[in-house]
N, C-alpha and C. Protein backbone atom coordinates (compact mmCIF):
# COMPACT_ATOMS: atom_id res chain seq x y z
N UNK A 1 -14.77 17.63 -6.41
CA UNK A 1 -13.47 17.77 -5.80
C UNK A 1 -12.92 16.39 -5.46
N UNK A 2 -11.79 15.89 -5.49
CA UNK A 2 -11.35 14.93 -5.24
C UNK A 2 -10.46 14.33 -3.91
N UNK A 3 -10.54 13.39 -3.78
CA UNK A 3 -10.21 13.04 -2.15
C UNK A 3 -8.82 13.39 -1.76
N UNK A 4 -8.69 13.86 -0.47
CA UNK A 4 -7.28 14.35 -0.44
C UNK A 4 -6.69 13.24 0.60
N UNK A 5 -5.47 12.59 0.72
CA UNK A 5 -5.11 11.61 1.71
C UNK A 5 -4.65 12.27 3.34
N UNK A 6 -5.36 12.07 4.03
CA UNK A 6 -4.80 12.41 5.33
C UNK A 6 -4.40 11.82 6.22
N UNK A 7 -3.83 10.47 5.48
CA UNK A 7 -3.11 9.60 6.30
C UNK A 7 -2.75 8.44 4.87
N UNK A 8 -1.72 7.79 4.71
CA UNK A 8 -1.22 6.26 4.37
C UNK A 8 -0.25 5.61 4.20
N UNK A 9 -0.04 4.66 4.96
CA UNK A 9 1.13 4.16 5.46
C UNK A 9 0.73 2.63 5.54
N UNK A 10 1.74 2.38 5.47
CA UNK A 10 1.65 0.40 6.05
C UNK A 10 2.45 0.50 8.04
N UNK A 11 1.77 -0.40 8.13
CA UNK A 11 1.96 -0.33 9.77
C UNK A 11 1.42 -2.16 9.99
N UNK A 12 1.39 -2.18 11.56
CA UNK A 12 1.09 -3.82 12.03
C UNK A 12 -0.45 -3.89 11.81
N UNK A 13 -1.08 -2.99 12.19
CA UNK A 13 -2.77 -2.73 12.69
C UNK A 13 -3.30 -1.54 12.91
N UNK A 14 -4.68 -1.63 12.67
CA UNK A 14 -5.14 -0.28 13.07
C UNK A 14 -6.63 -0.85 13.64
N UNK A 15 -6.76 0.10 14.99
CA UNK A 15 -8.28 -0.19 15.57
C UNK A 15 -9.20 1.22 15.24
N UNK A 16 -10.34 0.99 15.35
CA UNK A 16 -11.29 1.79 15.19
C UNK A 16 -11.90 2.16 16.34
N UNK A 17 -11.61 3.38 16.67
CA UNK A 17 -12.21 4.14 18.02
C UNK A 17 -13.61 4.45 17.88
N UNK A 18 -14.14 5.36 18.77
CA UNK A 18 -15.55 6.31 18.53
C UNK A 18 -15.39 6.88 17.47
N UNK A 19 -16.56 6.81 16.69
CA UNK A 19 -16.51 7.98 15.36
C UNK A 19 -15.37 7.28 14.62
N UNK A 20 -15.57 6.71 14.57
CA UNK A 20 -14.48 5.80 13.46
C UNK A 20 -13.14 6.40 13.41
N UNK A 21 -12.51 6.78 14.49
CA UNK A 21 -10.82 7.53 14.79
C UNK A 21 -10.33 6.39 14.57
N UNK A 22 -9.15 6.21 13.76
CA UNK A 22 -8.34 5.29 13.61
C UNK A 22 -7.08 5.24 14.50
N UNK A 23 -6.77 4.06 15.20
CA UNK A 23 -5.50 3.86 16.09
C UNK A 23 -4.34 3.32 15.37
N UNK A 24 -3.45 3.96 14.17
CA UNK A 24 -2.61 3.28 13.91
C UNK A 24 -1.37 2.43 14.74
N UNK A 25 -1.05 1.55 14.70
CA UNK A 25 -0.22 0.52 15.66
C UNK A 25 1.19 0.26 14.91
N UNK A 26 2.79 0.77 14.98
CA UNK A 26 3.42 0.12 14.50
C UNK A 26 3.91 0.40 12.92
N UNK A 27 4.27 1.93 13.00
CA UNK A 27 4.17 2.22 11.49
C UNK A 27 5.12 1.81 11.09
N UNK A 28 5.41 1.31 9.70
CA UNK A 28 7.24 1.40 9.40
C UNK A 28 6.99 1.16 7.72
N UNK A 29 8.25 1.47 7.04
CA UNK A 29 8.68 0.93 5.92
C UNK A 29 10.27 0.34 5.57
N UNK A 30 10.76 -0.62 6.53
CA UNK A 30 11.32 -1.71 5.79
C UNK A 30 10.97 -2.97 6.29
N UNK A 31 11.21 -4.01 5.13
CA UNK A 31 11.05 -4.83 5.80
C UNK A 31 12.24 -5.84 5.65
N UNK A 32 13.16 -6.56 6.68
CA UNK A 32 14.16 -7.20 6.15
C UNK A 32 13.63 -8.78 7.02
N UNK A 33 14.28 -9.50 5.46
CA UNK A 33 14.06 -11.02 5.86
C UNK A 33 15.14 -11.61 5.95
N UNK A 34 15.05 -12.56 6.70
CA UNK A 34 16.91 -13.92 6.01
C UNK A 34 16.81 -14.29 5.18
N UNK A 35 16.14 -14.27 4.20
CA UNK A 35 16.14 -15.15 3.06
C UNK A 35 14.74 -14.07 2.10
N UNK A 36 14.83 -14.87 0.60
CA UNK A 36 14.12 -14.23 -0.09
C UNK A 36 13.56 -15.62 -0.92
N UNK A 37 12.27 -15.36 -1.49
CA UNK A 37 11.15 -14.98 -1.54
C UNK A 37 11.01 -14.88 0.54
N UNK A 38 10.28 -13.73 0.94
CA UNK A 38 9.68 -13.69 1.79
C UNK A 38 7.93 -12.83 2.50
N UNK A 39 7.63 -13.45 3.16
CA UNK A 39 6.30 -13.61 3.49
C UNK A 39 5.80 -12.71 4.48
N UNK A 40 5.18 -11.50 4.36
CA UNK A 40 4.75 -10.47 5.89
C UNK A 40 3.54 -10.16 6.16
N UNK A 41 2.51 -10.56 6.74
CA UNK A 41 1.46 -9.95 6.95
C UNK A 41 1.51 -8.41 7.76
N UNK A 42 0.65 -7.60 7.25
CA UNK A 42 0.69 -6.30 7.10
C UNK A 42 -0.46 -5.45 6.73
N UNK A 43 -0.83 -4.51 7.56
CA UNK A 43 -1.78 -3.60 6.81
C UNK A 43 -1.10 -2.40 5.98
N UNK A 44 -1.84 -1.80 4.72
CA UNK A 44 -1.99 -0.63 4.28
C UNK A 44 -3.33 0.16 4.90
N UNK A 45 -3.31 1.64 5.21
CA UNK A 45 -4.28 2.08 5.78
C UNK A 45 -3.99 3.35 5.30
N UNK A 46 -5.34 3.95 4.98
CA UNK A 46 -5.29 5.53 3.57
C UNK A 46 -7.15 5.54 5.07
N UNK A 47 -6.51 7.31 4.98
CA UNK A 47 -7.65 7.66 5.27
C UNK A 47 -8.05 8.76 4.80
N UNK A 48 -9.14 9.10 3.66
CA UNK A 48 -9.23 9.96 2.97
C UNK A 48 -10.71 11.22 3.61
N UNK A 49 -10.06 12.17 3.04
CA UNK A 49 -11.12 13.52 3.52
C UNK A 49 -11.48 13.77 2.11
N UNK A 50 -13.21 14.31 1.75
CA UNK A 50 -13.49 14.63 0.83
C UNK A 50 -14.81 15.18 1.24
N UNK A 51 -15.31 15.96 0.07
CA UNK A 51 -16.73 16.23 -0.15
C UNK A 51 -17.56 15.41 -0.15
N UNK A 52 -18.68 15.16 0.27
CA UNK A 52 -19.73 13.99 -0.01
C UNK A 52 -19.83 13.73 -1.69
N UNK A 53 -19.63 12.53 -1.88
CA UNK A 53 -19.84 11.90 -3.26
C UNK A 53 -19.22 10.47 -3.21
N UNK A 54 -19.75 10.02 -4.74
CA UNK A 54 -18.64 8.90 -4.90
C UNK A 54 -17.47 8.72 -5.64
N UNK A 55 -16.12 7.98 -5.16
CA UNK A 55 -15.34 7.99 -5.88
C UNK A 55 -14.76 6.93 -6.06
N UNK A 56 -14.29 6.57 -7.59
CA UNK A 56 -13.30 5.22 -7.55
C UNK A 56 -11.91 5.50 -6.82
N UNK A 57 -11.74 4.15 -6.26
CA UNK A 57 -10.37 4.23 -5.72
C UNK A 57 -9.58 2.93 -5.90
N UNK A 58 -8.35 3.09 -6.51
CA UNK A 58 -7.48 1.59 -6.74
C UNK A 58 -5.98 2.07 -6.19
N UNK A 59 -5.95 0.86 -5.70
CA UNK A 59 -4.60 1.05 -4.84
C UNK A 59 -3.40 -0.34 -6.02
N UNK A 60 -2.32 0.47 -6.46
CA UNK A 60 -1.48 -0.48 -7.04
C UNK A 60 0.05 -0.47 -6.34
N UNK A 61 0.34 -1.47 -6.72
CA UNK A 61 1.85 -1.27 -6.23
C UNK A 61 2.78 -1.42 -7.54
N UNK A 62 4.36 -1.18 -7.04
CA UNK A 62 5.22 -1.40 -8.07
C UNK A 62 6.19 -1.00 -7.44
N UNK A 63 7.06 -2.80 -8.00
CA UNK A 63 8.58 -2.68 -7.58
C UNK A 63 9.95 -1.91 -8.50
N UNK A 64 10.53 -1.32 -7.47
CA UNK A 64 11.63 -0.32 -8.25
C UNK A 64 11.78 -0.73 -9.46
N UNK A 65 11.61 -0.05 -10.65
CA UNK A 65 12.69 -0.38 -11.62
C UNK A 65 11.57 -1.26 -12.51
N UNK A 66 10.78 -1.73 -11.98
CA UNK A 66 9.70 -2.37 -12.91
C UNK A 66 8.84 -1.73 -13.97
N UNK A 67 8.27 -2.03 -15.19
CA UNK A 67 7.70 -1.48 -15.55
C UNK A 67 6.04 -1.53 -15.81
N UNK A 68 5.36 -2.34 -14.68
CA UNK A 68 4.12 -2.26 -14.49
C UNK A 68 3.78 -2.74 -13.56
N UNK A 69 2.59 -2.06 -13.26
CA UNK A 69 1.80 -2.36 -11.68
C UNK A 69 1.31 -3.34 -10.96
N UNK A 70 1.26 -3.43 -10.23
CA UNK A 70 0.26 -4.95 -9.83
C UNK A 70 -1.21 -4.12 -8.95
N UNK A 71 -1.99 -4.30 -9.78
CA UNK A 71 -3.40 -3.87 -9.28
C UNK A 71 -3.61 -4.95 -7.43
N UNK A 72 -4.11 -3.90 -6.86
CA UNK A 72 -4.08 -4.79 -5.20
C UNK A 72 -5.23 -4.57 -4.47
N UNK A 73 -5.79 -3.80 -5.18
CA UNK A 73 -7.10 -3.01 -4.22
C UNK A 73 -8.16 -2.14 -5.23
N UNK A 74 -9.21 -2.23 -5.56
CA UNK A 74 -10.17 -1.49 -6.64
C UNK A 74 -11.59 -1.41 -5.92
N UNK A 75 -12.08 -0.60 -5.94
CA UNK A 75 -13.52 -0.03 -4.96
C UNK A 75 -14.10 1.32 -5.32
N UNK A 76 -15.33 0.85 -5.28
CA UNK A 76 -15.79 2.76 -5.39
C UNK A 76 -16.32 3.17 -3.98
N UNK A 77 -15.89 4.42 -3.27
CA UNK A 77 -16.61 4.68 -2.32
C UNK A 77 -17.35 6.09 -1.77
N UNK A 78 -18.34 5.80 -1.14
CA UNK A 78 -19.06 6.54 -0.73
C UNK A 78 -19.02 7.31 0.27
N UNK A 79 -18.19 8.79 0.19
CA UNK A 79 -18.08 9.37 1.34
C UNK A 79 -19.41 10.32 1.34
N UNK A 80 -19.92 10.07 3.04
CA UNK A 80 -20.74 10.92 3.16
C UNK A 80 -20.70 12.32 3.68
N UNK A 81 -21.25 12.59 4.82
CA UNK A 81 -21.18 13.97 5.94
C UNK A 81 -20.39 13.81 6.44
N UNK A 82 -19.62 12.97 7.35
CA UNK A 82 -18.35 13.17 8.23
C UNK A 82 -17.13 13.54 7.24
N UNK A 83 -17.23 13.42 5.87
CA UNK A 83 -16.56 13.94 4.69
C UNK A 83 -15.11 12.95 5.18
N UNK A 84 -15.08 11.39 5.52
CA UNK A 84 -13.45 10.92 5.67
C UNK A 84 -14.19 9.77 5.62
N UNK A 85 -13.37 8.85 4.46
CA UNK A 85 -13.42 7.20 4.39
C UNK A 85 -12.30 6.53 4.75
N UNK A 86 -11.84 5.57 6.04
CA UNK A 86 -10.97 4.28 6.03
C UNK A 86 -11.20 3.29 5.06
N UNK A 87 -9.88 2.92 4.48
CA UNK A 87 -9.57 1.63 3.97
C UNK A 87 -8.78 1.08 4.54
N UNK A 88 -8.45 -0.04 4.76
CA UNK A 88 -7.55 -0.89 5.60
C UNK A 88 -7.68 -2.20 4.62
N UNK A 89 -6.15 -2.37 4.64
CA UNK A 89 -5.86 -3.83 3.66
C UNK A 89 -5.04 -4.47 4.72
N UNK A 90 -5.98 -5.28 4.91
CA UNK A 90 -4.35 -6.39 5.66
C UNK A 90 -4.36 -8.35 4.81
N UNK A 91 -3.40 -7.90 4.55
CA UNK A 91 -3.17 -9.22 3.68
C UNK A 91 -1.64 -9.78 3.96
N UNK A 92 -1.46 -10.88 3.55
CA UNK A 92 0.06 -11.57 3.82
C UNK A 92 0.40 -11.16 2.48
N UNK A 93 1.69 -10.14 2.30
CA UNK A 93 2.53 -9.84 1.23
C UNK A 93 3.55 -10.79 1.08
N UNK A 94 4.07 -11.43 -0.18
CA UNK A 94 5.03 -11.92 -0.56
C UNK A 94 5.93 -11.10 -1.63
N UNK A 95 7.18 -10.67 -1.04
CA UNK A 95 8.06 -10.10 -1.60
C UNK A 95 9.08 -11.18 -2.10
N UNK A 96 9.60 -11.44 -3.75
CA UNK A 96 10.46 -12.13 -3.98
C UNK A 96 11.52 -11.53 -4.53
N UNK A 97 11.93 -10.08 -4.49
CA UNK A 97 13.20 -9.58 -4.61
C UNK A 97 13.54 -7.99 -3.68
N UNK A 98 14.38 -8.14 -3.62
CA UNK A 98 14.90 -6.43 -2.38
C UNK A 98 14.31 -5.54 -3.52
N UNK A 99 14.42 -4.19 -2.50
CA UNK A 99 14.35 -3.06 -3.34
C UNK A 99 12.88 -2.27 -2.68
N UNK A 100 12.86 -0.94 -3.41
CA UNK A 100 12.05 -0.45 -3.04
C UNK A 100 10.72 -0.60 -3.77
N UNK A 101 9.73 -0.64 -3.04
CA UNK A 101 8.24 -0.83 -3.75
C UNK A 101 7.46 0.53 -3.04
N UNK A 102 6.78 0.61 -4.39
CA UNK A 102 6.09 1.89 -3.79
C UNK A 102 4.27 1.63 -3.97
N UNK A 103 3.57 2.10 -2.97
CA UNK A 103 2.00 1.35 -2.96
C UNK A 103 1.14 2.76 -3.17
N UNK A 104 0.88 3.27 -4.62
CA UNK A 104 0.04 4.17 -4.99
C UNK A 104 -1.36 4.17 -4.82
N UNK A 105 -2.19 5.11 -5.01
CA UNK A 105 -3.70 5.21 -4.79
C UNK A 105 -3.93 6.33 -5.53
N UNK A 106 -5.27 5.74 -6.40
CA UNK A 106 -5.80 6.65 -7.26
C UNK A 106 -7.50 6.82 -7.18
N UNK A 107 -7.40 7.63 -7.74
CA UNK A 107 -8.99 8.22 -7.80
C UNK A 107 -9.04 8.11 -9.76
N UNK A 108 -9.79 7.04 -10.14
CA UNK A 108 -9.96 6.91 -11.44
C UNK A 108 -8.22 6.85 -12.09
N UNK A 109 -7.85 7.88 -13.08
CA UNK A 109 -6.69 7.92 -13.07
C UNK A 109 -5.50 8.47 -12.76
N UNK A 110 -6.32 9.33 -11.51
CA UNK A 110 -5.00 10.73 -11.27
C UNK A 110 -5.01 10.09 -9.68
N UNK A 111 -3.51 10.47 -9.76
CA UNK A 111 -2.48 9.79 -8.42
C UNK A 111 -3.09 11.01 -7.63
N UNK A 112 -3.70 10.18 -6.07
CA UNK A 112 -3.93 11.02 -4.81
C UNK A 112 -2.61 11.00 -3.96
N UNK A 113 -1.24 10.02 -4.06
CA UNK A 113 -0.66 9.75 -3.45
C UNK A 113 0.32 8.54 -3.09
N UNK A 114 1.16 7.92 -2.60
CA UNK A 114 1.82 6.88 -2.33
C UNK A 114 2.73 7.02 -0.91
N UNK A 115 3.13 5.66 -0.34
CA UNK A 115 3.78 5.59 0.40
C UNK A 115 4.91 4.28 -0.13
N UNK A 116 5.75 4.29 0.72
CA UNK A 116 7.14 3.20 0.27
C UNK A 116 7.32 2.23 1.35
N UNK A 117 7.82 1.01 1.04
CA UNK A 117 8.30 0.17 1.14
C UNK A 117 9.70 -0.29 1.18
N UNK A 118 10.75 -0.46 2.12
CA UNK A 118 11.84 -1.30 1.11
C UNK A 118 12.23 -2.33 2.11
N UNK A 119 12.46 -3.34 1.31
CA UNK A 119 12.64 -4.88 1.30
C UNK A 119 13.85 -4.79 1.22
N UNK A 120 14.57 -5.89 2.24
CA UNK A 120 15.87 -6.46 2.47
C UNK A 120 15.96 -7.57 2.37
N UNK A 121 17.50 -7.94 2.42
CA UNK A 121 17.49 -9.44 3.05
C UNK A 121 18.83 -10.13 3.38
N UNK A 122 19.14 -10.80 4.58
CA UNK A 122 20.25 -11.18 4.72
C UNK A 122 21.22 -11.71 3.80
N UNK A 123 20.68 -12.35 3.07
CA UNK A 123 21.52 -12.78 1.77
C UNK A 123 22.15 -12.24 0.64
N UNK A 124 23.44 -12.89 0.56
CA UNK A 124 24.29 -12.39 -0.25
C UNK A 124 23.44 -11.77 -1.70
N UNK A 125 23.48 -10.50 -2.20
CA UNK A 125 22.72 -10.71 -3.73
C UNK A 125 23.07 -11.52 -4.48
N UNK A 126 22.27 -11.93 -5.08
CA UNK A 126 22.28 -13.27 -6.17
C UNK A 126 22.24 -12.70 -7.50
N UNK A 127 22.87 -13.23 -8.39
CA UNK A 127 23.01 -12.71 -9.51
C UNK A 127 21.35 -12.58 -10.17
N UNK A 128 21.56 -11.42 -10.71
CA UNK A 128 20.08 -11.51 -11.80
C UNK A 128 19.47 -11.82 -12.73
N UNK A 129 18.84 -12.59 -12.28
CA UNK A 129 18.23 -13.48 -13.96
C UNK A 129 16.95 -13.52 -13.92
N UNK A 130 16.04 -12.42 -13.15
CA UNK A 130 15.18 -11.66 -13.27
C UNK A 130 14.96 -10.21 -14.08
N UNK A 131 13.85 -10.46 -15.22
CA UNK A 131 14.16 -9.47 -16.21
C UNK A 131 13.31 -8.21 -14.66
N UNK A 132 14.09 -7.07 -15.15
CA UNK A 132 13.62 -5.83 -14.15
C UNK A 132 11.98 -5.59 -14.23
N UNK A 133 11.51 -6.08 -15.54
CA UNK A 133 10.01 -5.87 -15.65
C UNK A 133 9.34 -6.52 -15.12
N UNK A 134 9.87 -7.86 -14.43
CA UNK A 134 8.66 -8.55 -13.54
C UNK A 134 8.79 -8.13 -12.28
N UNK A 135 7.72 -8.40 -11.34
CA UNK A 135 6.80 -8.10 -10.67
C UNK A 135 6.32 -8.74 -9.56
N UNK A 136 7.16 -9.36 -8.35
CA UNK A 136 6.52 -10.46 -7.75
C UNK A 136 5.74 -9.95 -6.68
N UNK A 137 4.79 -9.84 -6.30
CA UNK A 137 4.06 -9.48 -5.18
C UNK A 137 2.72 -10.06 -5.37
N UNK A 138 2.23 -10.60 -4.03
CA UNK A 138 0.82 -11.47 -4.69
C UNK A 138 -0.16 -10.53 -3.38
């Protein structure tokens, strides 16, 4: 059987209680900057319920309109008896164009799920001379 998501979102932080209860801190999805390329540190946090086993799990993202992913996260894991695994990514994201990004998670190749993103920015839009297929997020 495959893992079902019972929680994932990007937020500021998350602490770990007794029994590994997660305290999410600060949920949101936009993010607006003054300027672009811009820089956010941030967690993603997926908390999955399953049967005891193991499973691959890769987390990709992808900006609107693009036509391929940016791999961000790849792991196999081991859920046991309490049948629920945390992942928590906190990394400094660099966004270099608006729009919506969406941060998927899979089990091998079938989608368990996604949550969204969208990026602003004070500045006037700038003309495009970015082909739609690239991809900036590191």
């Amino acid at each position: 059987m495959k893992p079902i998501i019972n929680i994932f979102v990007t937020c500021e932080y998350v602490t770990m209680g007794i029994g590994e209860r997660p305290t999410v801190v600060d949920v949101f999805n936009n993010i607006r900057f003054a300027k672009l390329p811009g820089t956010h540190n941030f967690t993603l946090f997926v908390r999955l319920l399953a049967e005891p086993s193991i499973h691959p799990i890769h987390i990709k993202a992808r900006r609107e309109g693009a036509k391929q992913d940016v791999d961000i996260f790849s792991t196999e894991i081991s859920i046991g008896e309490a049948q629920a695994h945390n992942i928590l990514i906190t990394e400094d994201f660099t966004f270099d164009h608006p729009g919506r990004y969406t941060f998927s998670i899979y089990t091998g190749d079938e989608l368990l799920g996604a949550t969204y993103l969208t990026i602003s920015s004070d500045q006037e839009p700038a003309e495009k001379d970015v082909s739609k297929d690239e991809m900036e997020i590191e």
